[in-house]
N, C-alpha and C. Protein backbone atom coordinates (compact mmCIF):
# COMPACT_ATOMS: atom_id res chain seq x y z
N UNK A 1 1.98 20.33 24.93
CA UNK A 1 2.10 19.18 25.81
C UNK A 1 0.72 18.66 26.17
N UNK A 2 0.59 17.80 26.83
CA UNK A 2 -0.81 16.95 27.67
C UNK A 2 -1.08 15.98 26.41
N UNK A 3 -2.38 15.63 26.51
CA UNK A 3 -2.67 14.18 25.87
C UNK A 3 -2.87 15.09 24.21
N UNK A 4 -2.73 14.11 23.62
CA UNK A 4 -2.35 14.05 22.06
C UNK A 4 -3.66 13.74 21.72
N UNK A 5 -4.38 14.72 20.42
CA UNK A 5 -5.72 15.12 20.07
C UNK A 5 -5.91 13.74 19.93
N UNK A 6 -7.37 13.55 19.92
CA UNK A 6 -7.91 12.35 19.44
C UNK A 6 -8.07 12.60 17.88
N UNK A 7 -8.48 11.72 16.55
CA UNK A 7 -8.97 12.09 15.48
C UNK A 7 -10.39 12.37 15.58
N UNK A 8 -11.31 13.11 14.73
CA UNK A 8 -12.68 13.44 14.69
C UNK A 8 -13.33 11.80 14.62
N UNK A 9 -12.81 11.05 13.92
CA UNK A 9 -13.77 9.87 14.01
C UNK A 9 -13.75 8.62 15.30
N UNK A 10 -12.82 9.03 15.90
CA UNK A 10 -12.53 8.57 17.48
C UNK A 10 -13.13 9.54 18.39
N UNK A 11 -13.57 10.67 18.10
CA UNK A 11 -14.53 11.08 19.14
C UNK A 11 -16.06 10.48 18.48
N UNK A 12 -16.13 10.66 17.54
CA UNK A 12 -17.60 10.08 16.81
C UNK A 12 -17.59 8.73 17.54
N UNK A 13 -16.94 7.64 17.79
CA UNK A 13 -16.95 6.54 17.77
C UNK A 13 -17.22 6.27 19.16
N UNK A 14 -16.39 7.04 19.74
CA UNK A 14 -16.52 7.18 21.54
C UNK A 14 -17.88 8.07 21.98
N UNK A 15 -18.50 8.24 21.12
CA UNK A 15 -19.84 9.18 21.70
C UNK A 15 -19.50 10.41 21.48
N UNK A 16 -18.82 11.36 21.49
CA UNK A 16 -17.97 12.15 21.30
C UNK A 16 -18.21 13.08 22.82
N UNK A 17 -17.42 12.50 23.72
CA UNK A 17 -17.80 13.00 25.40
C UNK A 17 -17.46 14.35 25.12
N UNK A 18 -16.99 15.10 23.96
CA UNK A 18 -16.34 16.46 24.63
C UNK A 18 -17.67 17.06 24.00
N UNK A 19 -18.78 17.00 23.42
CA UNK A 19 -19.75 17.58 22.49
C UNK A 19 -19.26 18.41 21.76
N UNK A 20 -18.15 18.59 21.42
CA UNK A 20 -17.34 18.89 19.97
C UNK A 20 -18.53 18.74 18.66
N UNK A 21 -18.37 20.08 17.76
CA UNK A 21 -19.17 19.77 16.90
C UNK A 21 -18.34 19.35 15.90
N UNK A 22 -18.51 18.45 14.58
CA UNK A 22 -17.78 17.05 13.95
C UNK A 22 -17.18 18.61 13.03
N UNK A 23 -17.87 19.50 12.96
CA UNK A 23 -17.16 20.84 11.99
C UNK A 23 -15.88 21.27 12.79
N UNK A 24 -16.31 21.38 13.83
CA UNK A 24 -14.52 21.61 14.87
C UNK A 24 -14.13 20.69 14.58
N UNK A 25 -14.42 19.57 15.22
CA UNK A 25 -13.54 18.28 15.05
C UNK A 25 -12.23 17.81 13.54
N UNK A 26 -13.15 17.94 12.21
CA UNK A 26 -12.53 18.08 11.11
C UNK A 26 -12.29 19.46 10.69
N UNK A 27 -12.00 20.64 11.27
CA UNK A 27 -11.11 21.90 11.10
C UNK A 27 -10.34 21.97 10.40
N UNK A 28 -9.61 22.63 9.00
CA UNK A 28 -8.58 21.83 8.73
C UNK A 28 -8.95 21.88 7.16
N UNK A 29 -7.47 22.14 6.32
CA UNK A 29 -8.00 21.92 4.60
C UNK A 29 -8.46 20.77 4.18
N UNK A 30 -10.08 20.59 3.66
CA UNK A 30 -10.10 19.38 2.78
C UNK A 30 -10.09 19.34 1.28
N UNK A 31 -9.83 18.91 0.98
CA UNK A 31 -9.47 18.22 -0.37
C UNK A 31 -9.91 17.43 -0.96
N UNK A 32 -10.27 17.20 -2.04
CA UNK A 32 -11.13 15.73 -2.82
C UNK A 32 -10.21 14.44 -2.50
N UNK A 33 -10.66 13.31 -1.47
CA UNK A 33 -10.39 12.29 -1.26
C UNK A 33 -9.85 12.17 -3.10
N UNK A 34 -9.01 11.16 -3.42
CA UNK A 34 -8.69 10.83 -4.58
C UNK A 34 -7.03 9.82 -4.48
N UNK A 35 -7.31 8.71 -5.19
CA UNK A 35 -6.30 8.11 -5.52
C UNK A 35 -5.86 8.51 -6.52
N UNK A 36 -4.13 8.84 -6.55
CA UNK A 36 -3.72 9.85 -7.76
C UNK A 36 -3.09 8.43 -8.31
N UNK A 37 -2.29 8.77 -9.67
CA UNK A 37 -1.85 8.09 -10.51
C UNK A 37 -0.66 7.17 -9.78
N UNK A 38 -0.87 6.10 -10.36
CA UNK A 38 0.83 5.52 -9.57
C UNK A 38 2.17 5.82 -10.90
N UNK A 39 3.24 6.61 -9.88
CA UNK A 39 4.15 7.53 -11.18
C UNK A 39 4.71 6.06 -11.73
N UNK A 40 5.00 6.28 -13.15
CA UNK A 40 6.12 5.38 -13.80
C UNK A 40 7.27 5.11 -13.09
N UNK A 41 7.64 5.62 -12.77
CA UNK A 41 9.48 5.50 -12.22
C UNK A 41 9.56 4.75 -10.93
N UNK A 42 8.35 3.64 -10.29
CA UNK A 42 8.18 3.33 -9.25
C UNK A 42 8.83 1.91 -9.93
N UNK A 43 9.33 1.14 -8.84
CA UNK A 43 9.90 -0.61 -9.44
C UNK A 43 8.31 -1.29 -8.59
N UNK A 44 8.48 -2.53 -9.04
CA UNK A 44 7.63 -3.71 -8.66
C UNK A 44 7.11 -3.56 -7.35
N UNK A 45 8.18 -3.26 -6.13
CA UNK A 45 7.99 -3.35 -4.82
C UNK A 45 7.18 -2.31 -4.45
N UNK A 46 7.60 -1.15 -5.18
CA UNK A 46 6.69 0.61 -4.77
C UNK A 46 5.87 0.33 -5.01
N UNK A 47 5.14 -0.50 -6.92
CA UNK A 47 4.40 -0.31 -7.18
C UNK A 47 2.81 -1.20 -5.73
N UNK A 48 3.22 -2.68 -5.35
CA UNK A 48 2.68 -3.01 -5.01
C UNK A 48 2.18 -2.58 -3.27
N UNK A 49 3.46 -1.84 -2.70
CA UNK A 49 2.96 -1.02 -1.83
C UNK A 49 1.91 0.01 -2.00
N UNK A 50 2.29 0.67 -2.84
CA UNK A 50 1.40 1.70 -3.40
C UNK A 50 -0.26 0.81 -3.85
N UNK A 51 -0.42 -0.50 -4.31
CA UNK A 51 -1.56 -0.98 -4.63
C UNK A 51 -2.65 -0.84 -3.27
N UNK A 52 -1.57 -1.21 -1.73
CA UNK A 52 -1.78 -1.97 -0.86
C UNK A 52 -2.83 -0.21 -0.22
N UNK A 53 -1.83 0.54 0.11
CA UNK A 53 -2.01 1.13 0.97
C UNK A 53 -2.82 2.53 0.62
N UNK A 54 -2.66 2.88 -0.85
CA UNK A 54 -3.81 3.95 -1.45
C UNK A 54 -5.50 3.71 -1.12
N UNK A 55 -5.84 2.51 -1.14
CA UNK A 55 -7.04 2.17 -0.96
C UNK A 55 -7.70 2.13 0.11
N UNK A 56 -7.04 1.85 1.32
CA UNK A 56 -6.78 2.48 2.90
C UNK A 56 -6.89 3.71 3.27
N UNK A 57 -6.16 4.58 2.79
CA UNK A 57 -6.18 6.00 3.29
C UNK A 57 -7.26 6.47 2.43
N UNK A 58 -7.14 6.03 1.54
CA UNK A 58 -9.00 6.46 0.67
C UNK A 58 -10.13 6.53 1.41
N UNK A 59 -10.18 5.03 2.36
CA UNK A 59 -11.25 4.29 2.84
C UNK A 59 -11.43 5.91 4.06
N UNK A 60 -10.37 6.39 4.32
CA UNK A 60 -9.84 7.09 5.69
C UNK A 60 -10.13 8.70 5.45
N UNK A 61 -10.03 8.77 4.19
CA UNK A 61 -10.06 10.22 2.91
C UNK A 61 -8.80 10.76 3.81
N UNK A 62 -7.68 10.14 3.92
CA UNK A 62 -6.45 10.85 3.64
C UNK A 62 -5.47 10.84 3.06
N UNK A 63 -6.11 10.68 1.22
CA UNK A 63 -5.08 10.93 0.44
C UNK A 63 -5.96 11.58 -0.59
N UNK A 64 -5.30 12.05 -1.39
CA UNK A 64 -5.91 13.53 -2.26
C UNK A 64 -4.87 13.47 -3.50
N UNK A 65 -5.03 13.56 -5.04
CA UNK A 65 -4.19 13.74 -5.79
C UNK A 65 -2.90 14.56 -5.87
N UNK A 66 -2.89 15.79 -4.97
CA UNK A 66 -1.73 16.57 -4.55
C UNK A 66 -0.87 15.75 -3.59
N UNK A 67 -1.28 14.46 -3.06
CA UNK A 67 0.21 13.72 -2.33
C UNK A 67 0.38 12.54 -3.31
N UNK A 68 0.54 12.72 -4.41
CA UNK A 68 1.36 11.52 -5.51
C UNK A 68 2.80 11.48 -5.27
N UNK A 69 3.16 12.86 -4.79
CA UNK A 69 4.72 12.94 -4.34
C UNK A 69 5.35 11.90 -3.13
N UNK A 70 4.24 12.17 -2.49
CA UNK A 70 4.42 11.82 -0.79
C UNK A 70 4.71 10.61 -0.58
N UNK A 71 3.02 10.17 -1.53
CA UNK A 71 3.16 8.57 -1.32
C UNK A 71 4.16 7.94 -2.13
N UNK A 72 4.85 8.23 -3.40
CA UNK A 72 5.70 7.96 -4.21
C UNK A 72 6.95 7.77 -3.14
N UNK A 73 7.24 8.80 -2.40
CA UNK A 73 8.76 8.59 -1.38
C UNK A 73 8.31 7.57 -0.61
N UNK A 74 7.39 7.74 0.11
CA UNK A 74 7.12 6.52 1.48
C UNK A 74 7.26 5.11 0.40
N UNK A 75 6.64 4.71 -0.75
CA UNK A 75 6.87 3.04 -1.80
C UNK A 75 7.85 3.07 -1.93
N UNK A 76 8.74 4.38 -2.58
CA UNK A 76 10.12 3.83 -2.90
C UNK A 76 11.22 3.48 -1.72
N UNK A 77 10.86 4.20 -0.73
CA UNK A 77 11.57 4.03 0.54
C UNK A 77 10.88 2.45 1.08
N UNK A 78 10.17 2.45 1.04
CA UNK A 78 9.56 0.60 1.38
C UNK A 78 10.41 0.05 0.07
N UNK A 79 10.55 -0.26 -0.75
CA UNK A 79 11.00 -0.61 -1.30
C UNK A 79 12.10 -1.05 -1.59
N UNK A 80 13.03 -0.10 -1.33
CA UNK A 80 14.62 0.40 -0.97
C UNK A 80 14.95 -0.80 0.58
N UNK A 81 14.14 -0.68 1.47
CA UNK A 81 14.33 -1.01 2.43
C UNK A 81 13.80 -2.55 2.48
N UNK A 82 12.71 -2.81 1.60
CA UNK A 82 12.49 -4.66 1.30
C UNK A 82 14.03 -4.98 0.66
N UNK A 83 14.21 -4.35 -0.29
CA UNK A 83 15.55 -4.78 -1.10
C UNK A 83 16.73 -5.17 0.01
N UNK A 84 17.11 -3.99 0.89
CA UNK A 84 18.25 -4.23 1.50
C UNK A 84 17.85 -5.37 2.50
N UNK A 85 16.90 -5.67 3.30
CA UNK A 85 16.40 -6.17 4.05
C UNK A 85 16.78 -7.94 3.32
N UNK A 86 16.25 -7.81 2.06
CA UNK A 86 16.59 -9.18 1.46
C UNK A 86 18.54 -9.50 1.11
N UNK A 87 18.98 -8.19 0.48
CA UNK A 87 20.37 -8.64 0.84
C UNK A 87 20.84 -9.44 1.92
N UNK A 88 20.69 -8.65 3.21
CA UNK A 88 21.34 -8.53 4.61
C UNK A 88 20.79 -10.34 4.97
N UNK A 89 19.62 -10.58 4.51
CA UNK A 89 19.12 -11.87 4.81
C UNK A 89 19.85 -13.11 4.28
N UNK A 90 20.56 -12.63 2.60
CA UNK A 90 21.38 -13.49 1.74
C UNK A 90 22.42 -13.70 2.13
N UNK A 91 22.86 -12.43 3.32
CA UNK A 91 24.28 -12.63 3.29
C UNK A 91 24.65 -13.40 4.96
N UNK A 92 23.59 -13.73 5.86
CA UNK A 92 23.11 -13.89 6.84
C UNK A 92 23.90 -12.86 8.14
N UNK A 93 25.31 -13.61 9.12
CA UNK A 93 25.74 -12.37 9.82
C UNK A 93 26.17 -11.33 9.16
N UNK A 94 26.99 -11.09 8.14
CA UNK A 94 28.02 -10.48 6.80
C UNK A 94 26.91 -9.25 6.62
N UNK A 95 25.67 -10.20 6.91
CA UNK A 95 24.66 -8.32 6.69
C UNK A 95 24.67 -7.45 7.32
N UNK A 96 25.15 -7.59 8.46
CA UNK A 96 24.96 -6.86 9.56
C UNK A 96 25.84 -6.00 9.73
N UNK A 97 27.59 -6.46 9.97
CA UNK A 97 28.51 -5.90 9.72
C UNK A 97 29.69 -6.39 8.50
N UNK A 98 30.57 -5.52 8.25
CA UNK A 98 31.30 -5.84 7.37
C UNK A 98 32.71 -5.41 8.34
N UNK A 99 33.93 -5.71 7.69
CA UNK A 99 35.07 -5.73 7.77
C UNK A 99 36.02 -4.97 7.12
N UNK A 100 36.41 -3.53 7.52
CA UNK A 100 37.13 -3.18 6.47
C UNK A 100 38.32 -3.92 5.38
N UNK A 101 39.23 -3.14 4.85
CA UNK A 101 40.27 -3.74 4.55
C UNK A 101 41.59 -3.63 5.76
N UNK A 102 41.38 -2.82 6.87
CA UNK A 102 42.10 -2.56 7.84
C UNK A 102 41.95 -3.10 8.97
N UNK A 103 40.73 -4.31 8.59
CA UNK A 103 40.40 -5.28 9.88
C UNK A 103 39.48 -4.65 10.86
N UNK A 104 38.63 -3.45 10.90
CA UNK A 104 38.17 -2.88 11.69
C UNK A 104 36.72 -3.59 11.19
N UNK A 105 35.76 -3.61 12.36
CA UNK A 105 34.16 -3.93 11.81
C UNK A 105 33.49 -2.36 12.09
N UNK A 106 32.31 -2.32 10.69
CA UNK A 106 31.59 -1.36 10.72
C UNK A 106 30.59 -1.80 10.12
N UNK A 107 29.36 -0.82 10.32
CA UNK A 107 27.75 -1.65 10.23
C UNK A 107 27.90 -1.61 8.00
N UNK A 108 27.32 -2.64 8.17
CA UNK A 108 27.29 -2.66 6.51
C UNK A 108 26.47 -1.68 5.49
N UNK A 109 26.82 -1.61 4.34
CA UNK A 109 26.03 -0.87 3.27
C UNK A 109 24.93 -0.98 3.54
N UNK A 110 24.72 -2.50 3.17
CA UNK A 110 22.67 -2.90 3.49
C UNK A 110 22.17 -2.45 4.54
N UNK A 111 23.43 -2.57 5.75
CA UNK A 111 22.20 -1.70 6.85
C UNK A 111 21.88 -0.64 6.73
N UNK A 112 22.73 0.02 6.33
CA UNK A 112 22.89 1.55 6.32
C UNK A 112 21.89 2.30 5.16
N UNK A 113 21.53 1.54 4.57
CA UNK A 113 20.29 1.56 3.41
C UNK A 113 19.38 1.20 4.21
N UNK A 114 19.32 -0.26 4.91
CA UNK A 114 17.85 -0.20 5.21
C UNK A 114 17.53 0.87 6.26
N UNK A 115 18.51 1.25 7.11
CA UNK A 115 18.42 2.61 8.30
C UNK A 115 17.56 3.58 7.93
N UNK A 116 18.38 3.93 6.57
CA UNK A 116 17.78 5.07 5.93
C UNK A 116 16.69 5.23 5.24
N UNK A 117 16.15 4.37 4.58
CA UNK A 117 15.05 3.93 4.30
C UNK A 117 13.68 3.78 5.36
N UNK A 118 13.81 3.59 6.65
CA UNK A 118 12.97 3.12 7.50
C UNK A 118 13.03 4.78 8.01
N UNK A 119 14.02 5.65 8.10
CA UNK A 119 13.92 7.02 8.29
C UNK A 119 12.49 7.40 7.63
N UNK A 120 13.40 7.29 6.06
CA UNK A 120 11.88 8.21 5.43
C UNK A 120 10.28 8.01 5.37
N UNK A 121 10.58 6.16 5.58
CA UNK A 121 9.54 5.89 5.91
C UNK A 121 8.44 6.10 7.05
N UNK A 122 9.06 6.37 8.14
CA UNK A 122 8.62 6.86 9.55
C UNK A 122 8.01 8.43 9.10
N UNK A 123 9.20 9.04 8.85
CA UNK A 123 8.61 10.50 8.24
C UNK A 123 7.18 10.35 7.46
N UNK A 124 7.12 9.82 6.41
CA UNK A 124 5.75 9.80 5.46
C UNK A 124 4.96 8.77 6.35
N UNK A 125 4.82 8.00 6.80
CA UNK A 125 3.82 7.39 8.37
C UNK A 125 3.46 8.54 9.08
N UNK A 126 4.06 9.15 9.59
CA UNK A 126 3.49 10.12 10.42
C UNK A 126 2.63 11.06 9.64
N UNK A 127 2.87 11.58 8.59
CA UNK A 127 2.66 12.56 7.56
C UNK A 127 1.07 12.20 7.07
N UNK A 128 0.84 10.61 6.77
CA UNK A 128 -0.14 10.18 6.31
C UNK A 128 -1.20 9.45 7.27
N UNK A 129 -0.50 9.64 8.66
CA UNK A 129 -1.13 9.09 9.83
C UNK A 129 -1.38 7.45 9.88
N UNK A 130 -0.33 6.85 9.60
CA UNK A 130 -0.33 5.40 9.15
C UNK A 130 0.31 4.82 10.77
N UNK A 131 0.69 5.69 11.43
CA UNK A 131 1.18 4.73 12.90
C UNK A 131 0.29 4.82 13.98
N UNK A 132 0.41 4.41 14.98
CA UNK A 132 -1.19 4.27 15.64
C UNK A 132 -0.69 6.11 16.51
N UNK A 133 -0.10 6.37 16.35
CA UNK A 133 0.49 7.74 17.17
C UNK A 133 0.35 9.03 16.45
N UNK A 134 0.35 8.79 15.20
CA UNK A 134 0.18 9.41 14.13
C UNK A 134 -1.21 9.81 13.39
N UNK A 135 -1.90 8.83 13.90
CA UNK A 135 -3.53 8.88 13.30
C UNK A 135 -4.12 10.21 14.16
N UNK A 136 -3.42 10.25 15.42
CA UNK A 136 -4.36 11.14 16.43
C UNK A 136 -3.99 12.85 15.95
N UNK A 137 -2.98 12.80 15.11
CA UNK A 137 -3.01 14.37 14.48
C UNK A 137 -3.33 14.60 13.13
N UNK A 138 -3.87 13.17 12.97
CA UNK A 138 -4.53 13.76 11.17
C UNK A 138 -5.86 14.06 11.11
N UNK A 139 -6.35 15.14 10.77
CA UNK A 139 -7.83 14.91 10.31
C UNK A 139 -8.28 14.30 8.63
N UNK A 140 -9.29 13.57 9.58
CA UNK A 140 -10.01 12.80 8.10
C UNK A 140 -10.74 13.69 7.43
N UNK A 141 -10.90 13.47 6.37
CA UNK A 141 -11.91 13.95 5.27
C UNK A 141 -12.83 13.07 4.68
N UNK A 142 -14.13 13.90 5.18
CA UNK A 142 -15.05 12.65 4.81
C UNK A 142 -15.95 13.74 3.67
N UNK A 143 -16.62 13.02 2.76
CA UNK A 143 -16.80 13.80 1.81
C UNK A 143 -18.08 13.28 1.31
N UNK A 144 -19.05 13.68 0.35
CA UNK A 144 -20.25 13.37 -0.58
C UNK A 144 -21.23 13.15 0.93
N UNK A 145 -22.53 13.05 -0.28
CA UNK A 145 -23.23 12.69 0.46
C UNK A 145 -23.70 11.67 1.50
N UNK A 146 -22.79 10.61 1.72
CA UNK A 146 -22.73 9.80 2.85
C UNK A 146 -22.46 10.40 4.11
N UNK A 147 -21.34 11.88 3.81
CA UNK A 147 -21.32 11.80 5.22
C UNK A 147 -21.70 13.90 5.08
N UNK A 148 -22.71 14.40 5.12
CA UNK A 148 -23.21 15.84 5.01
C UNK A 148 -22.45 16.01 7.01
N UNK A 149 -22.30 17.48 6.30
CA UNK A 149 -21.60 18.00 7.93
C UNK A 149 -23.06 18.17 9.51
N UNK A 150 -23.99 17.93 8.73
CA UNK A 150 -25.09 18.20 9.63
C UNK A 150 -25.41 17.09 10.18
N UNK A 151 -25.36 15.88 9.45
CA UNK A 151 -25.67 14.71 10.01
C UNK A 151 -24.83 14.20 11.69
N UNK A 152 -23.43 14.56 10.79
CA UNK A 152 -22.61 14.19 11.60
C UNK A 152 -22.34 15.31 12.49
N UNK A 153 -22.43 16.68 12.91
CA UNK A 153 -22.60 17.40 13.51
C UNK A 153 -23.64 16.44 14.64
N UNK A 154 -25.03 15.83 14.06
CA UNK A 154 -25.89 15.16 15.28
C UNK A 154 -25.39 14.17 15.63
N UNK A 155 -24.61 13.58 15.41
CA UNK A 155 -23.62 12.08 15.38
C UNK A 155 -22.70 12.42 17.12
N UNK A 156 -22.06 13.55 16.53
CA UNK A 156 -21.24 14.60 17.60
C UNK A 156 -22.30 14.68 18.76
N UNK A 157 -22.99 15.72 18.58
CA UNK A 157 -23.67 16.15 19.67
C UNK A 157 -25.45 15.06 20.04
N UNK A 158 -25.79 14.00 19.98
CA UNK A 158 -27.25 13.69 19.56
C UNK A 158 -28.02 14.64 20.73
N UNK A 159 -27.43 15.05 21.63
CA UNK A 159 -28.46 15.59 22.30
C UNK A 159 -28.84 17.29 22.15
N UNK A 160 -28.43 17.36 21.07
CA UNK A 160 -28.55 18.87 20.36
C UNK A 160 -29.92 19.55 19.89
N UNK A 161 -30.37 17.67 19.42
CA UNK A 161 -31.62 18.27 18.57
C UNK A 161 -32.72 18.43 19.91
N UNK A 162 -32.28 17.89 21.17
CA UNK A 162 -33.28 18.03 21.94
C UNK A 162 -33.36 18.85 22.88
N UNK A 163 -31.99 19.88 23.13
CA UNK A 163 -31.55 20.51 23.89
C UNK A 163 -31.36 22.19 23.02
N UNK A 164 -31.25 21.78 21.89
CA UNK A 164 -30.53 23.07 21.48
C UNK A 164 -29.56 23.84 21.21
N UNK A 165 -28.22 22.55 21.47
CA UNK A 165 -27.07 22.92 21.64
C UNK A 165 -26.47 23.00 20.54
């Protein structure tokens, strides 16, 4: 319980008031930042989600060739869920609910696709830290020589080199 971690580069950014060193701060398996392959079996819509949003979490180093899976469910689930989203739009109220053959109303197919779809999608958001609620439990991976752990260790603390800390 209590307040929900900040990410390491939101304490960097804020001065880092707790003098957290940026090695605590990013704790945690890293992995070679890497945009993995986009799989074949993705349609048009995955694929161009997948264009959109790999290059982002790159920018962020939180994606790594071992989540080709991950991000593959979160496109096809965007995807799934543009599709129904465009039905429900074609069919205008009729999308919303349908009518049995017994005269009863119940929520339609398309919704019930796009429902489910926006499920999995929430799941892999959180997973990849894509919601603003979600960012505060991912750690980034920052990697090469732009960002050496010592630098940013002084980034963390600047008053280290003068103090000793």
């Amino acid at each position: 319980m209590g307040r929900k971690a900040l990410p390491a580069n939101v304490h960097l950014l804020n001065g880092n008031p707790s003098k957290k060193k940026f090695s605590v701060l990013a704790d945690g398996t890293r992995v070679p930042v890497e945009i993995p392959s986009i799989p074949k079996h993705l349609d048009a819509s995955a694929r161009r989600e997948w264009k959109i949003i790999t290059p982002e979490l790159a920018k962020l180093g939180l994606i790594a060739r071992i989540d080709r899976a991950a991000i593959a469910i979160y496109c096809m689930a965007f995807s799934r869920w543009e599709f129904a989203e465009l039905m429900m739009k074609g069919l205008d109220e009729n999308g919303l609910v349908e009518t049995t053959p017994n005269g009863h109303k119940q929520m339609s197919v398309w919704l019930q696709i796009s429902n489910r779809a926006v499920e999995q999608m929430n799941k892999s958001l959180a997973e990849f830290g894509m919601s603003p609620s979600a960012r505060a439990k991912v750690n980034v991976t920052l990697q090469g020589d732009m960002f050496p752990l010592e630098k940013l260790d002084a980034l963390a603390n600047p008053a280290a080199k003068y103090f000793g800390n």
